[in-house]
Structures are given as C-alpha cells and as structure tokens.
PDB file of N, CA and C in Angstrom:
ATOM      1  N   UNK A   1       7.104   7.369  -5.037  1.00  0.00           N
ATOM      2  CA  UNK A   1       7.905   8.521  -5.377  1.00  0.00           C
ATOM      3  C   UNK A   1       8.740   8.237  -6.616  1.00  0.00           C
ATOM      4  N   UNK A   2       8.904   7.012  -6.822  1.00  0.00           N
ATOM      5  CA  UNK A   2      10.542   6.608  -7.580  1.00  0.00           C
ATOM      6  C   UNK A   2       9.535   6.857  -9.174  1.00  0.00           C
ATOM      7  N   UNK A   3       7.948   6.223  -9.003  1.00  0.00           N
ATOM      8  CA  UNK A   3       7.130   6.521 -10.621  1.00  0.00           C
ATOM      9  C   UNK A   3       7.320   8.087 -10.829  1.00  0.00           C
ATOM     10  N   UNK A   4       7.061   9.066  -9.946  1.00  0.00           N
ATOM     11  CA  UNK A   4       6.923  10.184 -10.044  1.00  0.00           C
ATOM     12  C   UNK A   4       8.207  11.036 -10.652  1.00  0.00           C
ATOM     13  N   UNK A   5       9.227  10.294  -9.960  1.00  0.00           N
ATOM     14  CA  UNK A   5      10.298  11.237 -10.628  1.00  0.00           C
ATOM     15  C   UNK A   5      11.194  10.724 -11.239  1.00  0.00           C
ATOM     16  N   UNK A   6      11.188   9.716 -11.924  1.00  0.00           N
ATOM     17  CA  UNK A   6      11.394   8.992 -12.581  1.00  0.00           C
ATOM     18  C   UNK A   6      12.264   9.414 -14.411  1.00  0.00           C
ATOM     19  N   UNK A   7      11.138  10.238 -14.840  1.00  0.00           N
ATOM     20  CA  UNK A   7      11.668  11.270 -15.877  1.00  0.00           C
ATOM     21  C   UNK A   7      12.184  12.544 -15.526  1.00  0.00           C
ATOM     22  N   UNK A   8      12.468  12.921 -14.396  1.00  0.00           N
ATOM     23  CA  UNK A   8      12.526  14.111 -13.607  1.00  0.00           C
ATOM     24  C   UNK A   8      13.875  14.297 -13.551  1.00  0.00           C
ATOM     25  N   UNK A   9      14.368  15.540 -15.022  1.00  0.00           N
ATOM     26  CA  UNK A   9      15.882  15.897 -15.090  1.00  0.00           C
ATOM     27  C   UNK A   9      16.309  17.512 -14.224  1.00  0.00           C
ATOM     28  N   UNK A  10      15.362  17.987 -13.251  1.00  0.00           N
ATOM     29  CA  UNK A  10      15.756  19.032 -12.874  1.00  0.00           C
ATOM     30  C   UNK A  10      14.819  19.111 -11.977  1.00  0.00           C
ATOM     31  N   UNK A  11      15.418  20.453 -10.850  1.00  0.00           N
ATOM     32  CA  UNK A  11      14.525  20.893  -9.606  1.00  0.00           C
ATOM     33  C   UNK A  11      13.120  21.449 -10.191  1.00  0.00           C
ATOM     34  N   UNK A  12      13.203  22.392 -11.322  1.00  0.00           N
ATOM     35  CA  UNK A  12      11.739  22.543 -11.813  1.00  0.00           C
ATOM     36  C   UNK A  12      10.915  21.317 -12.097  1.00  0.00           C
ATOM     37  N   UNK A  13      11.275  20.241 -12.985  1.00  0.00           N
ATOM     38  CA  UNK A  13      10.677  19.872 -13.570  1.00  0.00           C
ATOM     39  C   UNK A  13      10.187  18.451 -12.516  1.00  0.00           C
ATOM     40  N   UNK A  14      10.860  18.637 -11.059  1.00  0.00           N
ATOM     41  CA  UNK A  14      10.506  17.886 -10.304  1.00  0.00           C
ATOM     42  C   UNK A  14       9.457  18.507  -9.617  1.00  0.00           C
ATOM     43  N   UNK A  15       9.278  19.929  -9.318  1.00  0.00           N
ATOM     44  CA  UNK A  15       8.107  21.044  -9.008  1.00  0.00           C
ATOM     45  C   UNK A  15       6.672  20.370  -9.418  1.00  0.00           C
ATOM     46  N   UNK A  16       7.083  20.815 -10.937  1.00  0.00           N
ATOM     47  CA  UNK A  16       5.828  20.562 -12.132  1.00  0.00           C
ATOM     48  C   UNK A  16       5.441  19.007 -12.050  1.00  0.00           C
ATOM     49  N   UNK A  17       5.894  18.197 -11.568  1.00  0.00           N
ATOM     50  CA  UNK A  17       5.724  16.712 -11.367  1.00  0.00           C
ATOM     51  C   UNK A  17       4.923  16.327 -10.357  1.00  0.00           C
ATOM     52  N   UNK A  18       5.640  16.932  -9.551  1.00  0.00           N
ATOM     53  CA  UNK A  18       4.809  17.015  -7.995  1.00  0.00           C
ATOM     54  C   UNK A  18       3.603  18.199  -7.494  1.00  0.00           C
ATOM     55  N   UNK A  19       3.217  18.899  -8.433  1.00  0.00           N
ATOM     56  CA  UNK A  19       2.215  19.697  -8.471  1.00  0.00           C
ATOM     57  C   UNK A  19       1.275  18.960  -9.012  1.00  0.00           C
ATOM     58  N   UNK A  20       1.512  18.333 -10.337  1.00  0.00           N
ATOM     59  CA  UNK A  20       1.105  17.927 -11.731  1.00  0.00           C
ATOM     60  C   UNK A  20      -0.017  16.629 -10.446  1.00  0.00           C
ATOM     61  N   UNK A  21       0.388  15.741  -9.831  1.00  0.00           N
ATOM     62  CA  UNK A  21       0.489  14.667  -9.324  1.00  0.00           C
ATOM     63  C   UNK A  21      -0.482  14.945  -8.510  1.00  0.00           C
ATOM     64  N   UNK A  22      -0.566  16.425  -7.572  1.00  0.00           N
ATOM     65  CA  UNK A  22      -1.463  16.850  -6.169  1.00  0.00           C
ATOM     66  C   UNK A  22      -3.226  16.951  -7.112  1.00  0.00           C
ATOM     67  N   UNK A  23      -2.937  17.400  -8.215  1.00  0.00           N
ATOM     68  CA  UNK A  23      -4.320  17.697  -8.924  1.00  0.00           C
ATOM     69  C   UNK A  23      -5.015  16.758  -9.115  1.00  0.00           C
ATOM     70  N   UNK A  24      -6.644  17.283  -9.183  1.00  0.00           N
ATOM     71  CA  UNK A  24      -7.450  16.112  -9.312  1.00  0.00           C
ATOM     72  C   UNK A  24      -7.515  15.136  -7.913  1.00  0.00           C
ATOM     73  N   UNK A  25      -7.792  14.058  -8.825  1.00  0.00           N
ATOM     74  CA  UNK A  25      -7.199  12.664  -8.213  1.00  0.00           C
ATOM     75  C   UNK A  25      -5.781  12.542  -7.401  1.00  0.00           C
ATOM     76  N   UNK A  26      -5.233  12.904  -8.110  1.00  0.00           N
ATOM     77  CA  UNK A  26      -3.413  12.721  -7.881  1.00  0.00           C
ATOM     78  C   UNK A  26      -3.059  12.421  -6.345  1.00  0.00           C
ATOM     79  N   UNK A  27      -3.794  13.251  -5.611  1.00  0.00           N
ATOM     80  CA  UNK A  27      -3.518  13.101  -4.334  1.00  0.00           C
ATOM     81  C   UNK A  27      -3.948  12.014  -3.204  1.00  0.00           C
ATOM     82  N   UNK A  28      -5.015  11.783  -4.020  1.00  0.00           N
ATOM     83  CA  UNK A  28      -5.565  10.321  -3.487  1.00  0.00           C
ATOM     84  C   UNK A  28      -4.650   8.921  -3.782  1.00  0.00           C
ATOM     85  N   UNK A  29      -4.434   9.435  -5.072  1.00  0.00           N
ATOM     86  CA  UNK A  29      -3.601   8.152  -5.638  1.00  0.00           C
ATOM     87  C   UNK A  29      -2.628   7.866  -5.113  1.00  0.00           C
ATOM     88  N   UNK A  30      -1.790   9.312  -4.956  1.00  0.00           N
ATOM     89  CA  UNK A  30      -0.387   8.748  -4.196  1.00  0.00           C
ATOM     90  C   UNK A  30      -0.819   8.661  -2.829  1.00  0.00           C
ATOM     91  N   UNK A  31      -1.474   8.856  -1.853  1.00  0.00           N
ATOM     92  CA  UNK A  31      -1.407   8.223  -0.790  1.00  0.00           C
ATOM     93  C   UNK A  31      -2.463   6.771  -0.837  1.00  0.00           C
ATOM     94  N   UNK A  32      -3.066   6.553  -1.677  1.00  0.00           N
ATOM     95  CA  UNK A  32      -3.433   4.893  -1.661  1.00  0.00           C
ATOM     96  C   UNK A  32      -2.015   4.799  -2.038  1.00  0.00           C
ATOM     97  N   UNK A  33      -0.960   4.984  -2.933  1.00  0.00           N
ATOM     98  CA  UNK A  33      -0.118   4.101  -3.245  1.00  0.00           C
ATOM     99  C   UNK A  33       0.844   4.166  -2.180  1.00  0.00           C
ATOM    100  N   UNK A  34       1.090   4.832  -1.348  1.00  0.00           N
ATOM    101  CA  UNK A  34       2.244   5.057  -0.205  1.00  0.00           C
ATOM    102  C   UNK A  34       1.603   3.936   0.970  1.00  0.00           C
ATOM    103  N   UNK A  35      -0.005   4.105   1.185  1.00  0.00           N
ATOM    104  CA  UNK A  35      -0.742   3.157   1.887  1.00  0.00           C
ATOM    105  C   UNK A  35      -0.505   1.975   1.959  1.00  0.00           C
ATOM    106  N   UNK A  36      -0.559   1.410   0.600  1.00  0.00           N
ATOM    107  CA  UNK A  36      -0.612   0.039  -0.075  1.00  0.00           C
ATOM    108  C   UNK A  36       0.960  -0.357   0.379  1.00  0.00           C
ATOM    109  N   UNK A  37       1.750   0.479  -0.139  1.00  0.00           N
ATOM    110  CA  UNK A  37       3.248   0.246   0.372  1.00  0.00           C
ATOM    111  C   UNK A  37       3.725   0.024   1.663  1.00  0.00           C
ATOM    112  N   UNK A  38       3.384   0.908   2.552  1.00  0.00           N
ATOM    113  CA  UNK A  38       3.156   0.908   4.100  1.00  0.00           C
ATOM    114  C   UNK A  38       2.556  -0.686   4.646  1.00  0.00           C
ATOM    115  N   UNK A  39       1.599  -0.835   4.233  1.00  0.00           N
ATOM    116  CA  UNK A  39       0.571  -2.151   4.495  1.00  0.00           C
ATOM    117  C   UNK A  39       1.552  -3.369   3.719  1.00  0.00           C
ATOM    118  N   UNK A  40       2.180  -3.317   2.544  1.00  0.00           N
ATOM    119  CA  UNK A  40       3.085  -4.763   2.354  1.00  0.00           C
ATOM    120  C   UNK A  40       4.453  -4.925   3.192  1.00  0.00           C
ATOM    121  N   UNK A  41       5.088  -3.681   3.623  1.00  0.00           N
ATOM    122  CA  UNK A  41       6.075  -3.696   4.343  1.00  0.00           C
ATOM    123  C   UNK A  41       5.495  -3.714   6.074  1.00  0.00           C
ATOM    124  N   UNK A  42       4.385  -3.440   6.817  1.00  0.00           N
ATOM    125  CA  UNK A  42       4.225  -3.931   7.955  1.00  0.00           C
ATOM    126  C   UNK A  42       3.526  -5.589   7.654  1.00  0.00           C
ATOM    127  N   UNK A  43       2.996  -5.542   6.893  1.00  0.00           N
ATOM    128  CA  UNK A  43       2.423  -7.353   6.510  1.00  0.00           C
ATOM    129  C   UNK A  43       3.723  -8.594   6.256  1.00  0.00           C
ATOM    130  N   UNK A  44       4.835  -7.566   5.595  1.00  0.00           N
ATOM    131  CA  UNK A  44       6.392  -8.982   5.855  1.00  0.00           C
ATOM    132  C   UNK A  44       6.955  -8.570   7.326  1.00  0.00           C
ATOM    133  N   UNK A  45       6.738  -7.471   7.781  1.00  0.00           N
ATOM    134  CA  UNK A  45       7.401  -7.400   9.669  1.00  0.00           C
ATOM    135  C   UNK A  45       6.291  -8.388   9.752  1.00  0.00           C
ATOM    136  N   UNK A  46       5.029  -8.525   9.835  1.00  0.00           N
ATOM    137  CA  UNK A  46       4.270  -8.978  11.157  1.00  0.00           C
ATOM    138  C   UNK A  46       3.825 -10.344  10.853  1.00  0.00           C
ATOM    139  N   UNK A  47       3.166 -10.569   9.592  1.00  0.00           N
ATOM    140  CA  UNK A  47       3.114 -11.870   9.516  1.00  0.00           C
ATOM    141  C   UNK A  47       3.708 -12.610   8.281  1.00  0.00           C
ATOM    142  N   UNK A  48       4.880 -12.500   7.802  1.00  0.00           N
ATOM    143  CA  UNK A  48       5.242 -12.855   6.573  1.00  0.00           C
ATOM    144  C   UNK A  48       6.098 -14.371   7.280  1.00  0.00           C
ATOM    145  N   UNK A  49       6.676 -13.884   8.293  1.00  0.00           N
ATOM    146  CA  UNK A  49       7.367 -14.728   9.181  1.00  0.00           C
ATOM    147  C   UNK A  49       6.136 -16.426   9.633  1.00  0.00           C
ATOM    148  N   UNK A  50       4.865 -15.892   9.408  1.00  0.00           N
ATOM    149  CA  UNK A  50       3.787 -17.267   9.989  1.00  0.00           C
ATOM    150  C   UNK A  50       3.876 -17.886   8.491  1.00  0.00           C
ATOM    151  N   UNK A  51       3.882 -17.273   7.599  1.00  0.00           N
ATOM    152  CA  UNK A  51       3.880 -17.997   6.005  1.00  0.00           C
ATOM    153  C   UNK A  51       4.960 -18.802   5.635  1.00  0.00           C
ATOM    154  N   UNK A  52       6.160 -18.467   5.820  1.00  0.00           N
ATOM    155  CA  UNK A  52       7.300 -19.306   6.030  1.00  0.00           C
ATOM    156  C   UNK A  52       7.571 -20.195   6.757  1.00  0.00           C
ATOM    157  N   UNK A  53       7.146 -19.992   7.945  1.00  0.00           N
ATOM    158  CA  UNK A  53       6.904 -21.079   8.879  1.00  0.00           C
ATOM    159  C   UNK A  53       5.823 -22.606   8.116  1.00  0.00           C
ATOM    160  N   UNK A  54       4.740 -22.229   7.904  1.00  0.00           N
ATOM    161  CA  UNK A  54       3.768 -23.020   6.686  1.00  0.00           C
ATOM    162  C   UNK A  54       4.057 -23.687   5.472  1.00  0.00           C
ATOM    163  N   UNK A  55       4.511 -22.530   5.061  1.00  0.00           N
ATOM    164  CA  UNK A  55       4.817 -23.026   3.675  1.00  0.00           C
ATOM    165  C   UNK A  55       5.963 -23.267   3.477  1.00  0.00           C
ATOM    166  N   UNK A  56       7.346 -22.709   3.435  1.00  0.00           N
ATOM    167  CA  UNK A  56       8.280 -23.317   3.455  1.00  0.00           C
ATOM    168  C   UNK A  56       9.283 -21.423   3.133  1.00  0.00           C
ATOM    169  N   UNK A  57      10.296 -21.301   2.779  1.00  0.00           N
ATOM    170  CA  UNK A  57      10.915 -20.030   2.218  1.00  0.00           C
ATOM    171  C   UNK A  57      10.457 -19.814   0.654  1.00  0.00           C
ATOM    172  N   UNK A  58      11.028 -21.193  -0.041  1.00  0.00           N
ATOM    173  CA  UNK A  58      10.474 -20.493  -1.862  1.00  0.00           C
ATOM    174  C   UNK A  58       9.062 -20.665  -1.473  1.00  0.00           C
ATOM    175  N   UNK A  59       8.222 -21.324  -1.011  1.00  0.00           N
ATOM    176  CA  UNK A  59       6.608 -20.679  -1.711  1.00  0.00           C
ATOM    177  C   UNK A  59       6.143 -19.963  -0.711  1.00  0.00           C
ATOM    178  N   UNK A  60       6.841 -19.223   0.314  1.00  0.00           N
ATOM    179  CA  UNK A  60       6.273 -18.253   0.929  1.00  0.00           C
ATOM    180  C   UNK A  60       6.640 -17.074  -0.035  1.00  0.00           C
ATOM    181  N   UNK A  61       8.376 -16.880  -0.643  1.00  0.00           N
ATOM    182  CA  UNK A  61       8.140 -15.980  -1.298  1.00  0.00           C
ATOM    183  C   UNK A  61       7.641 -15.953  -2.570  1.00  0.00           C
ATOM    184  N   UNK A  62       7.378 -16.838  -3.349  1.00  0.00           N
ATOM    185  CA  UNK A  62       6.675 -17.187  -3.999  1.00  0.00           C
ATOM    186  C   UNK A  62       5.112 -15.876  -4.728  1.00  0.00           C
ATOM    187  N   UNK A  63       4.577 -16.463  -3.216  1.00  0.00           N
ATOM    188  CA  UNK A  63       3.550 -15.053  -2.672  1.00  0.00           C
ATOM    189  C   UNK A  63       3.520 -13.635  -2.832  1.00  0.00           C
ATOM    190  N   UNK A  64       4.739 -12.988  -2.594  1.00  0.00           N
ATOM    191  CA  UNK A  64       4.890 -11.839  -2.062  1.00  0.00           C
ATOM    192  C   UNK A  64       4.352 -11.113  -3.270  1.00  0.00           C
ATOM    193  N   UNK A  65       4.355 -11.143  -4.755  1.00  0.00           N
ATOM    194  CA  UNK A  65       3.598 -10.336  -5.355  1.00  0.00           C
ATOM    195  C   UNK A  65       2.180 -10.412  -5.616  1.00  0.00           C
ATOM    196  N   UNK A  66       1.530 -11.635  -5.458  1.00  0.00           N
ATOM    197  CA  UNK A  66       0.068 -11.410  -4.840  1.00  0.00           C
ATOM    198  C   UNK A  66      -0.040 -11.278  -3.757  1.00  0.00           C
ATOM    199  N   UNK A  67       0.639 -11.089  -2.126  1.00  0.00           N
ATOM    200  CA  UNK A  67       0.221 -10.260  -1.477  1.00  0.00           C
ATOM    201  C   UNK A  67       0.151  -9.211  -1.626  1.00  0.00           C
ATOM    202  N   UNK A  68       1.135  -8.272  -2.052  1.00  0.00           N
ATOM    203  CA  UNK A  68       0.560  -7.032  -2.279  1.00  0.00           C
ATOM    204  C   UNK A  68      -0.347  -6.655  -3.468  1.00  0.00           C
ATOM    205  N   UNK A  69      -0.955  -7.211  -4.501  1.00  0.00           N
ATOM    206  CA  UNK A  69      -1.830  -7.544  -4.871  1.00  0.00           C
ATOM    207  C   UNK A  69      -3.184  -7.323  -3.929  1.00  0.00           C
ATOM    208  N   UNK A  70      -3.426  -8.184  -3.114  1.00  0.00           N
ATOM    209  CA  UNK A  70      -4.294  -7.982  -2.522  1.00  0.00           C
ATOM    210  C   UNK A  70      -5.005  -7.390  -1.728  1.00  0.00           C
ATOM    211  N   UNK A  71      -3.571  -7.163  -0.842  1.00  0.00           N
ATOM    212  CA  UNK A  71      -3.561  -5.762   0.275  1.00  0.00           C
ATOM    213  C   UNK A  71      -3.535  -4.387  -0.444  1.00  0.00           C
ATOM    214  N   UNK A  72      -3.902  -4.007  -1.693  1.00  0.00           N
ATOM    215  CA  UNK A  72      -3.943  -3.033  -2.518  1.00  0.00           C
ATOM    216  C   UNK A  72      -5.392  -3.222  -3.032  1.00  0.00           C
ATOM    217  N   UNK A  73      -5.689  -3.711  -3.229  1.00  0.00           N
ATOM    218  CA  UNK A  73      -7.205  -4.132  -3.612  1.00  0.00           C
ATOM    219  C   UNK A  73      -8.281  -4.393  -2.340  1.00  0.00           C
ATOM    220  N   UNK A  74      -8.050  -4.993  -1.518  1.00  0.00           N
ATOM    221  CA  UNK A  74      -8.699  -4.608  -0.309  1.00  0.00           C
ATOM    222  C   UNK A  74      -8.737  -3.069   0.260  1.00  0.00           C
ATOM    223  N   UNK A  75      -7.786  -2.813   0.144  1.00  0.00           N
ATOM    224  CA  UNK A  75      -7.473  -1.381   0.397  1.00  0.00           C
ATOM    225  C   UNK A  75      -7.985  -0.705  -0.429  1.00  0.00           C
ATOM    226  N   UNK A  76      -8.404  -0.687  -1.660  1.00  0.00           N
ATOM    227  CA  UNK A  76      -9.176  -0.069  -2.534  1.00  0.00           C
ATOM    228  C   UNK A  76     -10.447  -0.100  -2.282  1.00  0.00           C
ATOM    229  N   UNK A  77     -10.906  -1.508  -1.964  1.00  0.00           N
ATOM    230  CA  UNK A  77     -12.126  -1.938  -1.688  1.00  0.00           C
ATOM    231  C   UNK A  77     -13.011  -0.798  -0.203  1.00  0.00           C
ATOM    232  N   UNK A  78     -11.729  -1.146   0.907  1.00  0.00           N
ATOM    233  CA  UNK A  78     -12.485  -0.243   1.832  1.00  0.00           C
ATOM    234  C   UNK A  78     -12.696   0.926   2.194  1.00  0.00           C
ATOM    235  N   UNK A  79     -12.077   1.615   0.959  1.00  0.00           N
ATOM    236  CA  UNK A  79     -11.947   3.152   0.789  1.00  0.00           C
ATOM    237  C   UNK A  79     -12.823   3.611  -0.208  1.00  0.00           C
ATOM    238  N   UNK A  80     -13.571   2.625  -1.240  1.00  0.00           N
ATOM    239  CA  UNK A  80     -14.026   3.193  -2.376  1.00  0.00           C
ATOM    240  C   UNK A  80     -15.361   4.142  -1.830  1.00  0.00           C
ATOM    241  N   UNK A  81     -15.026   5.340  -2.347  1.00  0.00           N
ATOM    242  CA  UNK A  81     -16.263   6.431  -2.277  1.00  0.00           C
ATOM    243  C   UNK A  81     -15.935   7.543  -1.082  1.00  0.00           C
ATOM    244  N   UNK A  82     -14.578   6.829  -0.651  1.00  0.00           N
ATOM    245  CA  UNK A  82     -14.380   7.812   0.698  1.00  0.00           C
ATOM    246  C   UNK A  82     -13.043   8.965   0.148  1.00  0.00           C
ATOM    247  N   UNK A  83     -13.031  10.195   0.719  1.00  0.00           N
ATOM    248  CA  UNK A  83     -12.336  11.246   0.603  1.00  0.00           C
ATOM    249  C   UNK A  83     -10.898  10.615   1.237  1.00  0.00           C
ATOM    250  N   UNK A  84      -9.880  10.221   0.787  1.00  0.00           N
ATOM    251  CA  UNK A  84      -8.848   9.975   1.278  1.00  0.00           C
ATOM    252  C   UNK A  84      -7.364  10.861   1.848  1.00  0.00           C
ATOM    253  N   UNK A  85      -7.846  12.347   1.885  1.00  0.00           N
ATOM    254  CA  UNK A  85      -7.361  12.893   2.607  1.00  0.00           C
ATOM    255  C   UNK A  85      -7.955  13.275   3.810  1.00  0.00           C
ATOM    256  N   UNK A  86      -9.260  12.748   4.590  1.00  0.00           N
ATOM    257  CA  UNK A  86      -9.810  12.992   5.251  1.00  0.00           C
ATOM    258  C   UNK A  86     -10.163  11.795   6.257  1.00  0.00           C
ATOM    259  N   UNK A  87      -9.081  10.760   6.036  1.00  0.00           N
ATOM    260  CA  UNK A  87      -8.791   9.413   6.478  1.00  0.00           C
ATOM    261  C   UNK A  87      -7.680   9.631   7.329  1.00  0.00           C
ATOM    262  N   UNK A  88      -7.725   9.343   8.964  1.00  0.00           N
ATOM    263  CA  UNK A  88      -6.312   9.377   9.737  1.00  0.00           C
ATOM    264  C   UNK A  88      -5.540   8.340   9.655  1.00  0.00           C
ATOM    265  N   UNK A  89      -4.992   7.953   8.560  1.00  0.00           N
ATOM    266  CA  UNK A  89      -4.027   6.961   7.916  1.00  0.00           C
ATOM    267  C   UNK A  89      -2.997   6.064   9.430  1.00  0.00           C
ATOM    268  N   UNK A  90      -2.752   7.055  10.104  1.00  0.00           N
ATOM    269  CA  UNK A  90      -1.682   6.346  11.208  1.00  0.00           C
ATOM    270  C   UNK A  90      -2.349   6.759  12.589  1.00  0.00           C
ATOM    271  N   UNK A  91      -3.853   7.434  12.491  1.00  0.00           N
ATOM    272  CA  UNK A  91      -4.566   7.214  13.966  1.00  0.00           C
ATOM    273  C   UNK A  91      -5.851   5.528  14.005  1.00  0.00           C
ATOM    274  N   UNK A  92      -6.446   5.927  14.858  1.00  0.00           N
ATOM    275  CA  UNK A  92      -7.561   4.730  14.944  1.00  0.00           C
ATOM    276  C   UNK A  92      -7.978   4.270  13.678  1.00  0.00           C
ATOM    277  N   UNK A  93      -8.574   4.746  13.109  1.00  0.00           N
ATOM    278  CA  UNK A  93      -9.492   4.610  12.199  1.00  0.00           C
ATOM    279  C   UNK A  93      -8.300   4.128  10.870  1.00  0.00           C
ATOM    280  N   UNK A  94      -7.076   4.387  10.619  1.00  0.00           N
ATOM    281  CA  UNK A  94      -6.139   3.959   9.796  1.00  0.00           C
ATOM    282  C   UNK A  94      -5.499   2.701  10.410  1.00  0.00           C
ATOM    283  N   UNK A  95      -5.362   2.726  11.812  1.00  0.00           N
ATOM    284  CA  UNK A  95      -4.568   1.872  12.419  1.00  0.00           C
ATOM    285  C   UNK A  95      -5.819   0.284  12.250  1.00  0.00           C
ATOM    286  N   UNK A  96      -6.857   0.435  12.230  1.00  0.00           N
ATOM    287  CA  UNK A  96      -8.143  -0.634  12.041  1.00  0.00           C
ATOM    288  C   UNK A  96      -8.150  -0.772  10.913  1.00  0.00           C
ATOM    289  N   UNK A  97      -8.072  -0.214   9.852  1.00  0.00           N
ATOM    290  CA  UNK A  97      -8.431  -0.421   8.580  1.00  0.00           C
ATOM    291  C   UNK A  97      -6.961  -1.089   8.471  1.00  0.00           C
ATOM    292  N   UNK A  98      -5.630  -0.990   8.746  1.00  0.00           N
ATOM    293  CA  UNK A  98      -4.469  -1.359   8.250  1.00  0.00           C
ATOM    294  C   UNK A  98      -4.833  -2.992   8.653  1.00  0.00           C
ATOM    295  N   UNK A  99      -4.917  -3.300  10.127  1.00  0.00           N
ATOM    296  CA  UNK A  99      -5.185  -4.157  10.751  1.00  0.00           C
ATOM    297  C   UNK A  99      -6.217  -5.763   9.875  1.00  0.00           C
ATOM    298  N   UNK A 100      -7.187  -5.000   9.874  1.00  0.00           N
ATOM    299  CA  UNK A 100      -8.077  -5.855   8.991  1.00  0.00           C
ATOM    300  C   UNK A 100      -7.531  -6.352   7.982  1.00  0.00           C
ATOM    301  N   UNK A 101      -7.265  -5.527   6.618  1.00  0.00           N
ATOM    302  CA  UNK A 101      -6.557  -5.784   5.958  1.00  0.00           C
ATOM    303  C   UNK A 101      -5.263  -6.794   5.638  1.00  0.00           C
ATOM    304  N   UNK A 102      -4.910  -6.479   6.344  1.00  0.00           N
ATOM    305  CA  UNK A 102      -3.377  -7.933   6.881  1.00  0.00           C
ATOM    306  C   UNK A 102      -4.148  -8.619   7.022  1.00  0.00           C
ATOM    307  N   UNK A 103      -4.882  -8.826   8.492  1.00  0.00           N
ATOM    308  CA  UNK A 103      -5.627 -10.135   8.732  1.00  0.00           C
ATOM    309  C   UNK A 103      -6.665 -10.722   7.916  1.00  0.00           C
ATOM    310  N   UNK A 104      -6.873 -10.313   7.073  1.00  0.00           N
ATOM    311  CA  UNK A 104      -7.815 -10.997   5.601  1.00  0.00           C
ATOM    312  C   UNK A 104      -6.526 -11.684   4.442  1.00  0.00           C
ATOM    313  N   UNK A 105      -5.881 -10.619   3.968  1.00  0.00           N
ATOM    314  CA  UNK A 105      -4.428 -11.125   3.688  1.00  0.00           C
ATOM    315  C   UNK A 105      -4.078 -12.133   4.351  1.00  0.00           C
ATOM    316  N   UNK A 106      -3.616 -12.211   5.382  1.00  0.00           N
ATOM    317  CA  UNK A 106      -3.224 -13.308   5.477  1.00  0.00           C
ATOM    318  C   UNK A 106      -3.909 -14.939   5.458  1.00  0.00           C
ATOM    319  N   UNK A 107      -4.860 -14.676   6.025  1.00  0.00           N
ATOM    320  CA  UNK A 107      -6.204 -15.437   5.305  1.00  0.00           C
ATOM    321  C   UNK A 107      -5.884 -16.114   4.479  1.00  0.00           C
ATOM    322  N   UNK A 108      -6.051 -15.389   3.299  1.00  0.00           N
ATOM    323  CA  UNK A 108      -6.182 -15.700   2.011  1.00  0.00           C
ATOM    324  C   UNK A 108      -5.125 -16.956   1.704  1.00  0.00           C
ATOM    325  N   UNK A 109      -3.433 -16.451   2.424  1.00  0.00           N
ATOM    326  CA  UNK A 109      -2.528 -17.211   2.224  1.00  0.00           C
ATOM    327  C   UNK A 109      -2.327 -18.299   3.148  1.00  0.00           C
ATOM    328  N   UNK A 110      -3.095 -18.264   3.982  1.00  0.00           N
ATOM    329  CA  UNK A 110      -2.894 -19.333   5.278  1.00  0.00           C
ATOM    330  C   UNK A 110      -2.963 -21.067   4.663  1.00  0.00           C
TER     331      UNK A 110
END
C-alpha cells in the first residue's frame, strides 16, 4: 500500500491510484505483493525463532532480506500461469501453498 500511495497528495488522486493499480495486471501484482508480505511476516512468527536458535541473532538476521527474497520467488514460481484472483489465498489451497513455501524457505536457511 505504502508504494501505492506514496505520491498520493489527495482523496482523488488516491482514487486514480488505486483504480490505476486494479487494471491490467495491477491486481495480481498487488495481491502477490500483499501475499509475499503475509508469507515473510507468518515465516518470522513460525520459524524465524528455529534460525536463531542455529545460527545465532546477527546471522539469523542477517537473512531476513533473502528470506523474503525467496519466499517471493517461490511464490512466483508456484503461481506462474495461474489467475490470481481465482486463488483462495487464506482457504486450503492458499493455506498449502503458504505452507510449502516456508517449509522450502526454511530449507534453504537451515
């Protein structure tokens, strides 16, 4: 939200921003990007805490901008070609795809 309105000096021109944004693509984009966001903030609740434990505090956080790095790119990966408003983001099929995701992530950093 904060890219979107960012130049945004008025209630219109926050309208025209957020219209501007739904077109096309736009709508996909911002919910991969709300996704991606969602997925780095449940990935430091759930397992950011096993990385610190491992690695230590500085090179766990160290990490944190190639984790989300990755969990954005995986997430790209398992969506590419699919209609992403037609994805139940917070039912089964979102709740598995979120799932995986972490657990490859974390992987990566283990």
């Amino acid at each position: 939200m904060d890219e979107v309105c960012k130049d945004v000096a008025s209630p219109d021109e926050l309208e025209a921003a957020l219209l501007e944004r739904m077109d096309g693509d736009g709508l996909g984009e911002l919910m991969m990007a709300y996704f991606g966001n969602y997925l780095f903030e449940q990935f430091c609740r759930v397992f950011f805490g096993q990385l610190l434990k491992k690695h230590g505090d500085q090179k766990a956080n160290s990490y944190l901008d190639s984790i989300r790095d990755v969990l954005k790119s995986d997430l790209a990966n398992k969506t590419v070609g699919s209609d992403l408003t037609k994805i139940d983001w917070f039912g089964r099929e979102g709740t598995q795809m979120a799932q995986t995701i972490m657990s490859n992530t974390l992987a990566v950093f283990e």
